[in-house]
Protein backbone atom coordinates (compact mmCIF):
# COMPACT_ATOMS: atom_id res chain seq x y z
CA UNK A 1 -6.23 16.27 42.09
CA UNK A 2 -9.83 18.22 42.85
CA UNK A 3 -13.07 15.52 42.19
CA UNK A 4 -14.01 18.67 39.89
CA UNK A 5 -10.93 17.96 37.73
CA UNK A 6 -11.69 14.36 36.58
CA UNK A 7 -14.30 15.12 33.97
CA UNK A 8 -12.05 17.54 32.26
CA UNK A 9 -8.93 14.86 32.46
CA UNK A 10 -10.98 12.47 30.92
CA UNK A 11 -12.31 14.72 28.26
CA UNK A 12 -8.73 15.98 26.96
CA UNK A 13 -7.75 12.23 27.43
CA UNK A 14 -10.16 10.75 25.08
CA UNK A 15 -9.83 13.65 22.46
CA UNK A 16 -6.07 12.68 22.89
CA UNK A 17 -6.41 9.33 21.55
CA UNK A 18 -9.64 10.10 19.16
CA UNK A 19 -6.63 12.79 17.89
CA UNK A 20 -4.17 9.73 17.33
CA UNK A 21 -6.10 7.76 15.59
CA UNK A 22 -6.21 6.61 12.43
CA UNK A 23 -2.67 6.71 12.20
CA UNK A 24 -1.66 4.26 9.10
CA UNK A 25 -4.87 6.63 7.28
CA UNK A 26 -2.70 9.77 8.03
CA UNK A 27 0.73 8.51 7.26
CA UNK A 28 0.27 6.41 4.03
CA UNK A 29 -3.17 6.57 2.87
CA UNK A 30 -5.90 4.42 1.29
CA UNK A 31 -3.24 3.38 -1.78
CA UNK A 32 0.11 2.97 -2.52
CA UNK A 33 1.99 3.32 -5.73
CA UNK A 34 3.38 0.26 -7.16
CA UNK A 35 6.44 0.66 -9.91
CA UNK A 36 6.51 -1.38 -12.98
CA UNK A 37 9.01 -1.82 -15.68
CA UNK A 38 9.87 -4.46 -18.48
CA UNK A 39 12.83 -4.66 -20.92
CA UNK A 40 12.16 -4.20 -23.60
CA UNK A 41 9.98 -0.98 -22.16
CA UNK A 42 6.26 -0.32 -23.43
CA UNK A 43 4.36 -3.35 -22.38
CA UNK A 44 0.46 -2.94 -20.69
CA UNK A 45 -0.21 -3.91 -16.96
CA UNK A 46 -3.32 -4.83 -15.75
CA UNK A 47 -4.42 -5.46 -12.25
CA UNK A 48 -7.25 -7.70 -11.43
CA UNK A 49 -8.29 -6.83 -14.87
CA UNK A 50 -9.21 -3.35 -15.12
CA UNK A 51 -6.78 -1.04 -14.14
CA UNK A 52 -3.74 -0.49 -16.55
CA UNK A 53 -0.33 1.01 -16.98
CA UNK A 54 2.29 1.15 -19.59
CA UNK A 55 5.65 0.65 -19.02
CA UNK A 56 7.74 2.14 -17.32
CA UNK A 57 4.85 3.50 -14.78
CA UNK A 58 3.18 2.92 -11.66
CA UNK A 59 -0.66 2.47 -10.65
CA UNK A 60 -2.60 3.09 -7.97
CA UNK A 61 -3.53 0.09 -5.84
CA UNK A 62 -5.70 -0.70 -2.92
CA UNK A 63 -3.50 -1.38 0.55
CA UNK A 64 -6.37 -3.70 1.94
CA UNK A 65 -6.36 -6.43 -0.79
CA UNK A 66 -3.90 -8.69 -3.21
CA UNK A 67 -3.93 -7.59 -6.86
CA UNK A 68 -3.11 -10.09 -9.47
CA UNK A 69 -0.87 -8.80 -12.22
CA UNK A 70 -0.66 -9.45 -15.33
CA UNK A 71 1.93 -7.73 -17.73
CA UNK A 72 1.93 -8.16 -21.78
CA UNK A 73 3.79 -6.97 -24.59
CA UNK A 74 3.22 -8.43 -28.33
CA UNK A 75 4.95 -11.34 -29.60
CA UNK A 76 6.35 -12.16 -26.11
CA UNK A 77 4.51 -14.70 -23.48
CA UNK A 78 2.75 -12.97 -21.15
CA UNK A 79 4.11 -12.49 -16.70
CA UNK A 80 1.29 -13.23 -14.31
CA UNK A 81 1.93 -12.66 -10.59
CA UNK A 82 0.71 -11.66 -7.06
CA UNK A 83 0.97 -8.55 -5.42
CA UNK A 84 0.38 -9.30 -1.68
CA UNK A 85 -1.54 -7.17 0.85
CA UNK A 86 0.20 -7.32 4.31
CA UNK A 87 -0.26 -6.22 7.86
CA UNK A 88 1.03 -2.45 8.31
CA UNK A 89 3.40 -1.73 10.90
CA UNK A 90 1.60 1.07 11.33
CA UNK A 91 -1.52 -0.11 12.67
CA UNK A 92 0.39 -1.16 16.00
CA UNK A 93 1.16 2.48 16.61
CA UNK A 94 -2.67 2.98 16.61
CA UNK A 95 -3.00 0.00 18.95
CA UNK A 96 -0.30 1.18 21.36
CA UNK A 97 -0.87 5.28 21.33
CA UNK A 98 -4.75 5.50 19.57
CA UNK A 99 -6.54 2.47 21.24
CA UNK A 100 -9.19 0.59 19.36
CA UNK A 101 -10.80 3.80 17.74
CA UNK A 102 -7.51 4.42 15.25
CA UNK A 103 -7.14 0.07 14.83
CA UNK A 104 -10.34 0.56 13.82
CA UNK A 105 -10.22 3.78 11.66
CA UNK A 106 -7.41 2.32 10.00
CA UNK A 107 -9.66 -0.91 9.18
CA UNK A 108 -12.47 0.75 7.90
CA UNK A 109 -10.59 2.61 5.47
CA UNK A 110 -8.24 -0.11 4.16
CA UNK A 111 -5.25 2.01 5.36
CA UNK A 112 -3.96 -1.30 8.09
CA UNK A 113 -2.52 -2.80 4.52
CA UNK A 114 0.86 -2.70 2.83
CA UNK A 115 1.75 -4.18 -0.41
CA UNK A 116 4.84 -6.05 -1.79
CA UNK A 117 6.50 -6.07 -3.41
CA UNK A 118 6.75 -2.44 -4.24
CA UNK A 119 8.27 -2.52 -8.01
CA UNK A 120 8.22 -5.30 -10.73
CA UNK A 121 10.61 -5.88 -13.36
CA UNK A 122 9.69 -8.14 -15.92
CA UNK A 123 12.52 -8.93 -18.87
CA UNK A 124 10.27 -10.48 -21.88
CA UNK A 125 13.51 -11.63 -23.66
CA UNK A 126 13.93 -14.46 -20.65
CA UNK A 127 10.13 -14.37 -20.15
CA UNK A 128 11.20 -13.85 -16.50
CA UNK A 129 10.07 -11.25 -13.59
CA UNK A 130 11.38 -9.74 -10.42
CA UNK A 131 10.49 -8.20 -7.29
CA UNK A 132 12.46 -4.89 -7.15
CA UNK A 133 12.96 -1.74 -5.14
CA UNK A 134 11.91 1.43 -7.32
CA UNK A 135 13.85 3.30 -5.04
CA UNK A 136 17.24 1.40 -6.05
CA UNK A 137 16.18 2.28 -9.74
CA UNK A 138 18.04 4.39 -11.97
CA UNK A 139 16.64 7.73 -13.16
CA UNK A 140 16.79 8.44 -16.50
């Protein structure tokens, strides 16, 4: 290849990976929708305390941090859990194919997270909860 050559290479290199970054930002955003449901159906969820929800639905949360739950419905004892922020698989596609500029888009903007579970069940008649799959979920 002609000496002239390189600086052009390099150019349509680096807006090649400046082009794959952010990856995780693209694909699945800043929040991701978490289902909720109880039995019987029409109890309030809040999440750390401000957002809220009323059953069946699904809120809005932030991938980059935990959320703690909490899910009441009159005359029944009150479910209290965790939702957990994890590591994105996605953010390893920036590492391998974006470098460090998409790792690092992807950190700014909170996108490198991914929460589970993904749906909650809670049944107030056995003051119990579970993790669930709102895709396995029946629709009415």
């Amino acid at each position: 290849m002609h000496r002239a050559l390189y600086p052009a290479w390099l150019s349509l290199l680096a807006a090649g990976a400046c082009g794959l970054g952010g990856c995780a930002t693209i694909v699945q955003g800043e929040h991701e929708q978490i289902y909720f449901d109880s039995d019987p159906q029409g109890a309030s969820v809040v999440a750390n305390g401000e957002r809220t929800v009323i059953t069946p639905g699904y809120l809005n949360l932030e991938r980059w941090r935990s959320h703690d739950i909490t899910v009441s419905l009159p005359g029944y004892p009150s479910q209290s859990f965790t939702i957990e922020s994890e590591l994105s698989g996605w953010i390893w596609g920036n590492i391998i194919f974006g470098g460090i500029i998409g790792a690092l888009i992807d950190w700014g903007t909170g996108a490198w997270g991914d929460l589970a579970p993904n749906g909650v069940f809670v049944d107030f008649y056995d003051s119990d909860y579970e993790f669930i799959d709102p895709d396995d979920q029946p629709v009415d």
